[in-house]
Protein backbone atom coordinates (compact mmCIF):
# COMPACT_ATOMS: atom_id res chain seq x y z
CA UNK A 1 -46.94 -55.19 -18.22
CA UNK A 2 -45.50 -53.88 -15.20
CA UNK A 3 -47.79 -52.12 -12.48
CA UNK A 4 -47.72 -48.68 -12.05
CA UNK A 5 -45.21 -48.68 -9.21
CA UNK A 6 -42.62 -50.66 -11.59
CA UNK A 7 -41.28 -52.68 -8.70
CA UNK A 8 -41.91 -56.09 -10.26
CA UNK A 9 -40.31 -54.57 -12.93
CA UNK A 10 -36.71 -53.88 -11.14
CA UNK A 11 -37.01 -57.28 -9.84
CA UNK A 12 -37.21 -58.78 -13.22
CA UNK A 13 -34.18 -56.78 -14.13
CA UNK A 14 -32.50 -57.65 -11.06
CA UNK A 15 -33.17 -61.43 -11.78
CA UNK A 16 -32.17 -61.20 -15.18
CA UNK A 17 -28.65 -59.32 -14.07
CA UNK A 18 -28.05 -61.69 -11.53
CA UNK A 19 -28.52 -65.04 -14.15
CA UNK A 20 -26.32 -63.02 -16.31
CA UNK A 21 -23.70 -62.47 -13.58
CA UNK A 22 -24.18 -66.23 -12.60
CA UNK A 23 -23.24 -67.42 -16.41
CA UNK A 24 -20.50 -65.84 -16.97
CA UNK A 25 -18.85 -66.95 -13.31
CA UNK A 26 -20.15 -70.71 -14.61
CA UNK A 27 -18.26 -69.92 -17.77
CA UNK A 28 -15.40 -68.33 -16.19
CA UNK A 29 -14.87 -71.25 -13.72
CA UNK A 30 -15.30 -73.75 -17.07
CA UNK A 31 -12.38 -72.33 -18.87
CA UNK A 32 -10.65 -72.14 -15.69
CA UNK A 33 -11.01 -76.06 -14.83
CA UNK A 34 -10.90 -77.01 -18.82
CA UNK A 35 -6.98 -75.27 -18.89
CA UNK A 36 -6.35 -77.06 -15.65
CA UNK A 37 -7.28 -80.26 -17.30
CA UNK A 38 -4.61 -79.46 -20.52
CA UNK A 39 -1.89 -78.74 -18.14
CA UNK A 40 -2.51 -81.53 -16.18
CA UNK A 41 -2.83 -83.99 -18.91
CA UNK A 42 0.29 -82.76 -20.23
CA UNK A 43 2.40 -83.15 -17.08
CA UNK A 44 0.75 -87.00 -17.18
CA UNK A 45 1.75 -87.05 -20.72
CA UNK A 46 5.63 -85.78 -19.60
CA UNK A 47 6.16 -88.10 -16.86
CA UNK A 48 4.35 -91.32 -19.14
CA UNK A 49 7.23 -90.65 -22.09
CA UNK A 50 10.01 -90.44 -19.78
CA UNK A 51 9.34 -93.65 -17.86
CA UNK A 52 8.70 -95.05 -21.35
CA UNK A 53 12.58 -93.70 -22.40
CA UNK A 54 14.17 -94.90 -19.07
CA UNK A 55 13.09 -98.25 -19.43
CA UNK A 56 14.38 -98.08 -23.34
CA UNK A 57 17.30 -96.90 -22.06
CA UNK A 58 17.89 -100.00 -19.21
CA UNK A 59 17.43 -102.38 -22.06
């Protein structure tokens, strides 16, 4: 239980808010880096096929 003057209280709320407020900016920045990564690997993907077709197309 909290003490009378409830101030450990509003820190435990503050804490929790903050953890909260923490996981979804770990979150946010995870979908953010994990979309990167798809774009990224497609790009690689692009530029792999069409050196693949150029040199088809030199033979």
């Amino acid at each position: 239980m909290c003490p009378p003057t409830l101030d450990s209280c509003r820190s435990a709320v503050m804490e929790e808010h903050l953890f909260w407020k923490f996981e979804a900016a770990m979150l946010a920045l995870t979908v953010a880096f994990a979309v990167l990564v798809v774009i990224r690997q497609r790009w690689l993907d692009r530029l792999a096929s069409e050196k693949v077709r150029r040199q088809i197309e030199s033979i």
